[in-house]
PDB file of N, CA and C in Angstrom:
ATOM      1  N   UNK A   1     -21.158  47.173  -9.143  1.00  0.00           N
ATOM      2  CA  UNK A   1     -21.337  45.809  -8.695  1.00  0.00           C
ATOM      3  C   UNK A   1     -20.296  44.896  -9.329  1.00  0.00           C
ATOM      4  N   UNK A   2     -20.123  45.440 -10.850  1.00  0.00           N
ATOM      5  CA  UNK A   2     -19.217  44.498 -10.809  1.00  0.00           C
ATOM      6  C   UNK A   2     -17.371  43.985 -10.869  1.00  0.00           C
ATOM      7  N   UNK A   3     -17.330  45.462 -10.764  1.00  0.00           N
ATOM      8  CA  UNK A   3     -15.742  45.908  -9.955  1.00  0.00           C
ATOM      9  C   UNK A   3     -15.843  44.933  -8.068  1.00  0.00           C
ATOM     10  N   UNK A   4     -17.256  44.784  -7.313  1.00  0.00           N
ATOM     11  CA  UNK A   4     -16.473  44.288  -6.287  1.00  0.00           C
ATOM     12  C   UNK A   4     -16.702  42.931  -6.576  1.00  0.00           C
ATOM     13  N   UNK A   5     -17.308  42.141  -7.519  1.00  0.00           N
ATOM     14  CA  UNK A   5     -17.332  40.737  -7.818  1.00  0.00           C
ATOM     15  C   UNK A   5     -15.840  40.932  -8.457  1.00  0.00           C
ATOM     16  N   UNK A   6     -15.116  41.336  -9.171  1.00  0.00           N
ATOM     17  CA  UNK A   6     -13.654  40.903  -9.309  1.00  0.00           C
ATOM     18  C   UNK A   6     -12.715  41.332  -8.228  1.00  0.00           C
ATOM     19  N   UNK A   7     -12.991  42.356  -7.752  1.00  0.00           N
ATOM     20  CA  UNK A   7     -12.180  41.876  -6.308  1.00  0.00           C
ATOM     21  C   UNK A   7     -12.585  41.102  -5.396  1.00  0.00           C
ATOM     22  N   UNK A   8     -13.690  39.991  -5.323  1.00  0.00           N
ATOM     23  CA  UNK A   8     -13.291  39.591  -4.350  1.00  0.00           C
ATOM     24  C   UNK A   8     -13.074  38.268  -5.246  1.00  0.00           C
ATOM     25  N   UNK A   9     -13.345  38.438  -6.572  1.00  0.00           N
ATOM     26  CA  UNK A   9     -12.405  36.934  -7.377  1.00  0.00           C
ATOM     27  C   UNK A   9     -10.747  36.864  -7.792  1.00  0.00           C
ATOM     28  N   UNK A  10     -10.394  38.151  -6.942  1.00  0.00           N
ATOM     29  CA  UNK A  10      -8.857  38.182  -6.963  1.00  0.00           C
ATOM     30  C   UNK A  10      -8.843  37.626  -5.824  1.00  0.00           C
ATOM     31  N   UNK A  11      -9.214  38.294  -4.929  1.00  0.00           N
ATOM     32  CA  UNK A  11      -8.849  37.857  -3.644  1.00  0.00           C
ATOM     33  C   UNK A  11      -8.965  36.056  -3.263  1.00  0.00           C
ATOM     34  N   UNK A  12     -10.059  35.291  -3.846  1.00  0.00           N
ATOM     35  CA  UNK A  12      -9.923  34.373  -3.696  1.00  0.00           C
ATOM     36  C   UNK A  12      -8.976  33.162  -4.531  1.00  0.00           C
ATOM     37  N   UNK A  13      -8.799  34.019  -5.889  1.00  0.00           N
ATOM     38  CA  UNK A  13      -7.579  33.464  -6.417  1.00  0.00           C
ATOM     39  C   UNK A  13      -6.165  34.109  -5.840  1.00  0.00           C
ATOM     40  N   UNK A  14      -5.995  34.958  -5.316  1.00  0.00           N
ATOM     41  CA  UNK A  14      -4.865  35.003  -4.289  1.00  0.00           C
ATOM     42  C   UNK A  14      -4.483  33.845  -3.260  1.00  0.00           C
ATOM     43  N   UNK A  15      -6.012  34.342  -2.350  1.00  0.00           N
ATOM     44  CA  UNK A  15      -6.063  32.764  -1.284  1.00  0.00           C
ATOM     45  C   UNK A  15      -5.574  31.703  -1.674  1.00  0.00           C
ATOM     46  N   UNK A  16      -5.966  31.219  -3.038  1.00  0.00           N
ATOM     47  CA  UNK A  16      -6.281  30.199  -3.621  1.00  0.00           C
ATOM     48  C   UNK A  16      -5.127  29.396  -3.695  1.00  0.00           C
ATOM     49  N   UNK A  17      -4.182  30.385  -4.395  1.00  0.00           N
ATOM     50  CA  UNK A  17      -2.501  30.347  -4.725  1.00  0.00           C
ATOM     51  C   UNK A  17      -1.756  30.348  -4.045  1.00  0.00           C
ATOM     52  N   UNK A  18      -2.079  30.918  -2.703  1.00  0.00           N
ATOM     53  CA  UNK A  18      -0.748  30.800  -1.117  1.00  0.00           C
ATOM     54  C   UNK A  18      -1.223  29.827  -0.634  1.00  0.00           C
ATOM     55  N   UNK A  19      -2.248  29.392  -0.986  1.00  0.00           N
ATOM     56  CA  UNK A  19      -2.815  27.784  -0.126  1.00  0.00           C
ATOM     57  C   UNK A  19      -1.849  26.661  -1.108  1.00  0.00           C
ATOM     58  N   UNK A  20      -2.085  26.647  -1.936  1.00  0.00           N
ATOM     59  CA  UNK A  20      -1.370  25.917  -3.027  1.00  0.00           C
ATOM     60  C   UNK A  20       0.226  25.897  -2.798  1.00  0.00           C
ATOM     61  N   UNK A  21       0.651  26.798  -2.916  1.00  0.00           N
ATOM     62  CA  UNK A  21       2.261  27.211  -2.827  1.00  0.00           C
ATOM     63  C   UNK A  21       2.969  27.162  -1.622  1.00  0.00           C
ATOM     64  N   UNK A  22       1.585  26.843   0.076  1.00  0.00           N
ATOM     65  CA  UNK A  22       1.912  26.896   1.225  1.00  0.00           C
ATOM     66  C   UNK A  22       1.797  24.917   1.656  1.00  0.00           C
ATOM     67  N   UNK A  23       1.017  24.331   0.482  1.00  0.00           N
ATOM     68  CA  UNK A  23       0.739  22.999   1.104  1.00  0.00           C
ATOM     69  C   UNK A  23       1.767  22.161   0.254  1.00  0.00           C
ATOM     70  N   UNK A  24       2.380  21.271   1.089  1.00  0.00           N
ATOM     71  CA  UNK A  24       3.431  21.002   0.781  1.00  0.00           C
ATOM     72  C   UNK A  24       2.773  19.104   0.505  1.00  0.00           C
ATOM     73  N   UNK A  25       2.930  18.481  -0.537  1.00  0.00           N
ATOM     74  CA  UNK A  25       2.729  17.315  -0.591  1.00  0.00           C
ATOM     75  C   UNK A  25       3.372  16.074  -0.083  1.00  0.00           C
ATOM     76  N   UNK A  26       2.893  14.874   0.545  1.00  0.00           N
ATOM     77  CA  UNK A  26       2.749  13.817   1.221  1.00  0.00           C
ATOM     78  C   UNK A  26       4.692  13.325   0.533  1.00  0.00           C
ATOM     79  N   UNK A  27       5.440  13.204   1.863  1.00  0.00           N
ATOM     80  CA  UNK A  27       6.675  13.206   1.041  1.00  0.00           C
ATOM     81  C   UNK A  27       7.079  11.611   1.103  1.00  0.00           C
ATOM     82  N   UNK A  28       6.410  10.634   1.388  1.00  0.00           N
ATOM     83  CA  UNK A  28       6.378   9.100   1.612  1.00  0.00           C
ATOM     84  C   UNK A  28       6.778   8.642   3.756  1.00  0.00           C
ATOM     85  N   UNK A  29       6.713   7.849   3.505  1.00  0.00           N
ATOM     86  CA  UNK A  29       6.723   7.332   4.896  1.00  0.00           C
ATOM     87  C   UNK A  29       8.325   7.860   5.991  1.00  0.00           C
ATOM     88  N   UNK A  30       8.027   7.726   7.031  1.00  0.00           N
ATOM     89  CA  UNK A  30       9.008   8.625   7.901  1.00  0.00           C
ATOM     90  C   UNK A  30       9.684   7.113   8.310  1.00  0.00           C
ATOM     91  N   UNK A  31      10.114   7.197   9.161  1.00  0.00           N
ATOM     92  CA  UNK A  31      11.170   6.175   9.161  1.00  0.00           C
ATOM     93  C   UNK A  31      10.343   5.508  10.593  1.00  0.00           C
ATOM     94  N   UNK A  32       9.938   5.123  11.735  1.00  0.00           N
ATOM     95  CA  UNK A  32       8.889   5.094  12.291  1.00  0.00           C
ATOM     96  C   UNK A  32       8.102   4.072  11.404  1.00  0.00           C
ATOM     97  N   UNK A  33       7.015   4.292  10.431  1.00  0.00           N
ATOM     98  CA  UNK A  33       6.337   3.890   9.666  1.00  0.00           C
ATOM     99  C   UNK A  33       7.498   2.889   8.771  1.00  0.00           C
ATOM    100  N   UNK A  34       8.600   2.689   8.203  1.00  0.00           N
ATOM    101  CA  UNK A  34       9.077   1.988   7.610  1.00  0.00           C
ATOM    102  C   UNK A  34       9.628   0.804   8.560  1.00  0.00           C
ATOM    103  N   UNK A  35       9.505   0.783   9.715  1.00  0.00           N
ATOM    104  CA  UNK A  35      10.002  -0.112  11.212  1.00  0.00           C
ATOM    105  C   UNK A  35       8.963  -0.568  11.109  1.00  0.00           C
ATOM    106  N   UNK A  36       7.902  -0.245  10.912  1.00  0.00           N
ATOM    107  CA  UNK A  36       6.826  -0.987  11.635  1.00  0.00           C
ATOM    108  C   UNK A  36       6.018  -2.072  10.679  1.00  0.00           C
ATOM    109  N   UNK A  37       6.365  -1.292   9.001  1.00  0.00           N
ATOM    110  CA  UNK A  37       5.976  -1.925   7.969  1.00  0.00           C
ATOM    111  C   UNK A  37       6.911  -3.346   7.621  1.00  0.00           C
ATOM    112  N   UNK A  38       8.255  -3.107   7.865  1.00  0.00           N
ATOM    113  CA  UNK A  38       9.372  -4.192   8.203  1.00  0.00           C
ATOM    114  C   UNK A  38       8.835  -5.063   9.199  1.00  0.00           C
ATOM    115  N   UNK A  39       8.365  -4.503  10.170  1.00  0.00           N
ATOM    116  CA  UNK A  39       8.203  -5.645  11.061  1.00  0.00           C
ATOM    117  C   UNK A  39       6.577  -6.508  11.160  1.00  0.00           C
ATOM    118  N   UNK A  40       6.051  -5.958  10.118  1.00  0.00           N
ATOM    119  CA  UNK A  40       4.813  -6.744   9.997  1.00  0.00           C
ATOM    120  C   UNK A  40       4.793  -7.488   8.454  1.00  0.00           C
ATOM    121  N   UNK A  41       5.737  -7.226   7.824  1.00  0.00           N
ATOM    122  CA  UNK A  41       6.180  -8.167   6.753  1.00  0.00           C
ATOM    123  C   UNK A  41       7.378  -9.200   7.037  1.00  0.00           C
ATOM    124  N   UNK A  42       7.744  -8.773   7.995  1.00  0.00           N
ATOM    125  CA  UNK A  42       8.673 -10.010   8.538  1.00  0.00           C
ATOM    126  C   UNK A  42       7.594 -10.891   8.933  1.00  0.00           C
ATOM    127  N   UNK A  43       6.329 -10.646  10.104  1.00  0.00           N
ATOM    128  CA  UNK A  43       5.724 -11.629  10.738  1.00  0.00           C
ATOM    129  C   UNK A  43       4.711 -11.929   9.551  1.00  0.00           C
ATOM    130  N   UNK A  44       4.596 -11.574   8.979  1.00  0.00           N
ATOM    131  CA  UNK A  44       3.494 -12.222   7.534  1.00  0.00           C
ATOM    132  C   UNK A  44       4.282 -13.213   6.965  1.00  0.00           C
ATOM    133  N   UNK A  45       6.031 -12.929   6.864  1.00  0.00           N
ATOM    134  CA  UNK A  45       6.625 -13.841   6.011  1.00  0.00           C
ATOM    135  C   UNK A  45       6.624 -15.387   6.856  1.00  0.00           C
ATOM    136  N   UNK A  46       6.705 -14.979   8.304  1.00  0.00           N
ATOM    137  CA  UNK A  46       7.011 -16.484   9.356  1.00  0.00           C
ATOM    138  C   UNK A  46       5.841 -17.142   9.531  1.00  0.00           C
ATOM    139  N   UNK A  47       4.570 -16.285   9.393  1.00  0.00           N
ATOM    140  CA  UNK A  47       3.442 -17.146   9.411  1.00  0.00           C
ATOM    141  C   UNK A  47       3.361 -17.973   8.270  1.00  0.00           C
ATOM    142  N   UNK A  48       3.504 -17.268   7.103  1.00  0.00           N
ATOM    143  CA  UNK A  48       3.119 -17.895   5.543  1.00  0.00           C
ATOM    144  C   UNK A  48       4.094 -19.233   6.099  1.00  0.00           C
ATOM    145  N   UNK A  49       5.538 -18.843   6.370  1.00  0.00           N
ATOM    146  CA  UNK A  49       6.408 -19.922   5.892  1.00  0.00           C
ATOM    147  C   UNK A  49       5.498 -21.327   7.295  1.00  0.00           C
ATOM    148  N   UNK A  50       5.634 -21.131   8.538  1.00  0.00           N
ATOM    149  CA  UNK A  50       4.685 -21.837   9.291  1.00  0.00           C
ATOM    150  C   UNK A  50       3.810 -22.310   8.696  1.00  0.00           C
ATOM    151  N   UNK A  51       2.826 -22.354   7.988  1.00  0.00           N
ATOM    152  CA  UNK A  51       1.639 -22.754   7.039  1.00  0.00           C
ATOM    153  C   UNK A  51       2.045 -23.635   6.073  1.00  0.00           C
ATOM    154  N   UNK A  52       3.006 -23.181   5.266  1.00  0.00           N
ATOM    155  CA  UNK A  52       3.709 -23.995   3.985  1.00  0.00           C
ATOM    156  C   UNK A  52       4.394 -24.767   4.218  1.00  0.00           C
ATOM    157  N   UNK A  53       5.010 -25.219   5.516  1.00  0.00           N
ATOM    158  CA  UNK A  53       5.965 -26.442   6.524  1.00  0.00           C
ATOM    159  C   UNK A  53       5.142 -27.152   6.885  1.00  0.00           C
ATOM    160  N   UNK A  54       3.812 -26.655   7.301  1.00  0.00           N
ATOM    161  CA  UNK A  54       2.976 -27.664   8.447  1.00  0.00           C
ATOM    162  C   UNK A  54       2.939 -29.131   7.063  1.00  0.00           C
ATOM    163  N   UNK A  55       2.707 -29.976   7.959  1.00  0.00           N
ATOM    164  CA  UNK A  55       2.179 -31.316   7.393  1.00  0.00           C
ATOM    165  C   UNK A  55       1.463 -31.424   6.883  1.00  0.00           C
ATOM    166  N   UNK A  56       0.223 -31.070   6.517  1.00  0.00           N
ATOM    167  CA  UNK A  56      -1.233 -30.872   6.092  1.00  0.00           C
ATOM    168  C   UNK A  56      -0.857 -30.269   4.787  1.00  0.00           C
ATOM    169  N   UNK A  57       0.076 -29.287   4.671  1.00  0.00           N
ATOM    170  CA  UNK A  57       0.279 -28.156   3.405  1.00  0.00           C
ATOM    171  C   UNK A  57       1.182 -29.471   2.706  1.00  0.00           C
ATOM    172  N   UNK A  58       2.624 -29.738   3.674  1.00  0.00           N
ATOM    173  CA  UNK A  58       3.534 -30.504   2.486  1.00  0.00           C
ATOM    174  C   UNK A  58       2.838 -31.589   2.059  1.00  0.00           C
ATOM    175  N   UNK A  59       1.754 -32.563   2.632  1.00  0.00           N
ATOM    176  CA  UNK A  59       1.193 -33.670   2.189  1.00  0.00           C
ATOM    177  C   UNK A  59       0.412 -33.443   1.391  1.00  0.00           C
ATOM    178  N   UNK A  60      -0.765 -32.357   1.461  1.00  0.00           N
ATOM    179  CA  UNK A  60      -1.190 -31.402   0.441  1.00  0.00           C
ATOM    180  C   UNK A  60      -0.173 -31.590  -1.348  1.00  0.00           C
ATOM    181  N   UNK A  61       0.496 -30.693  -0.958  1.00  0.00           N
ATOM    182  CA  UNK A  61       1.451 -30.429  -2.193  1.00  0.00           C
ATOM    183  C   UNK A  61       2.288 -31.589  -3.003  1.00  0.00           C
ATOM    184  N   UNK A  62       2.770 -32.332  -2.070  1.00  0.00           N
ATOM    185  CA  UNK A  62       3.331 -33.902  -2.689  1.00  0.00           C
ATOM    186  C   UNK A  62       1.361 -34.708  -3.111  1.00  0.00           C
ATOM    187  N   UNK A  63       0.785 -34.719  -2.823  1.00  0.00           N
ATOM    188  CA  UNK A  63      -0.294 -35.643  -3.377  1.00  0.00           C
ATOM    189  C   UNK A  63      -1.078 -34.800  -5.031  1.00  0.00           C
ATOM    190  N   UNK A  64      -0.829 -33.638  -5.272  1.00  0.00           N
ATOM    191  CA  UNK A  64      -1.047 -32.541  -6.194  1.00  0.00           C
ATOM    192  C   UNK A  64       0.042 -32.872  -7.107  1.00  0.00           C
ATOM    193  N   UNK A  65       1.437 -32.976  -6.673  1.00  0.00           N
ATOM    194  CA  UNK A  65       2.743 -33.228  -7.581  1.00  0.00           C
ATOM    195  C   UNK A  65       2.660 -34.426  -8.119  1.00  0.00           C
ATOM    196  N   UNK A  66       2.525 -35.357  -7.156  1.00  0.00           N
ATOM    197  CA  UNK A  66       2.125 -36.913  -7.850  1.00  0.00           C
ATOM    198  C   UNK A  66       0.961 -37.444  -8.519  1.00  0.00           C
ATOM    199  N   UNK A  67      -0.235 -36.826  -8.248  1.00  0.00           N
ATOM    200  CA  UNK A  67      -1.411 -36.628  -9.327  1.00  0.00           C
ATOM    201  C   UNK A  67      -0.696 -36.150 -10.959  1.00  0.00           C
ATOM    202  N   UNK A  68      -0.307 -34.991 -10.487  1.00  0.00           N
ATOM    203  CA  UNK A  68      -0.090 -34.176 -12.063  1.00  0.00           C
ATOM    204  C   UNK A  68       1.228 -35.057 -12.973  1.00  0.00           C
ATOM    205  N   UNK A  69       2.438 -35.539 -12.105  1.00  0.00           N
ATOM    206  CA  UNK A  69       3.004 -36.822 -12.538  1.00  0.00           C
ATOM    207  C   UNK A  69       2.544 -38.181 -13.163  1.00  0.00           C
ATOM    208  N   UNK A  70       1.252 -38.420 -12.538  1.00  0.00           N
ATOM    209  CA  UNK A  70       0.996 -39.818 -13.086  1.00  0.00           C
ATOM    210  C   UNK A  70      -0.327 -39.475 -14.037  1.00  0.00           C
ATOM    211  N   UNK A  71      -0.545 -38.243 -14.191  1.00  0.00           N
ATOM    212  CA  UNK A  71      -1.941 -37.710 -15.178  1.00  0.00           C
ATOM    213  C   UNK A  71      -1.549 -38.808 -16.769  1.00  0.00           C
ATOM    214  N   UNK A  72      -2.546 -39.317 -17.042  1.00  0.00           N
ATOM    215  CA  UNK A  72      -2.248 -39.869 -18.644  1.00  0.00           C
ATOM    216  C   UNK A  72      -2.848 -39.017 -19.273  1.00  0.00           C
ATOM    217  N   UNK A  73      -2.059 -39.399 -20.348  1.00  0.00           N
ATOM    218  CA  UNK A  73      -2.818 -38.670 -21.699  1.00  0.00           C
ATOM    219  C   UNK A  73      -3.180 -39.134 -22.826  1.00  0.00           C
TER     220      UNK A  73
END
């Protein structure tokens, strides 16, 4: 009995090891995937900048600048 419990714990450390030595790891993004990541950080960058132009944001930001300017101490 226990000659075929180590063969079949070779055998699965065999398996074990051509699975290992046959799987090849994640080699980063294909070029496809780097187009598409470019082009959705381009449109993240035009929205942000759209947002930070609008009127609401710059009047925003000048009334924050001139608060912290005229703060006493």
């Amino acid at each position: 009995m226990q000659r075929a419990w180590s063969a079949v714990r070779r055998v699965w450390v065999d398996r074990r090891a051509r699975l290992v030595r046959t799987s090849r790891p994640d080699q980063g993004m294909t070029t496809s995937e780097y187009a598409v990541g470019t082009i959705a950080a381009c449109a993240f960058a035009a929205v942000l900048y759209k947002v930070v132009t609008s009127g609401a944001v710059l009047s925003a930001l000048q009334s924050l600048i001139k608060d912290a300017l005229d703060a006493k101490f």
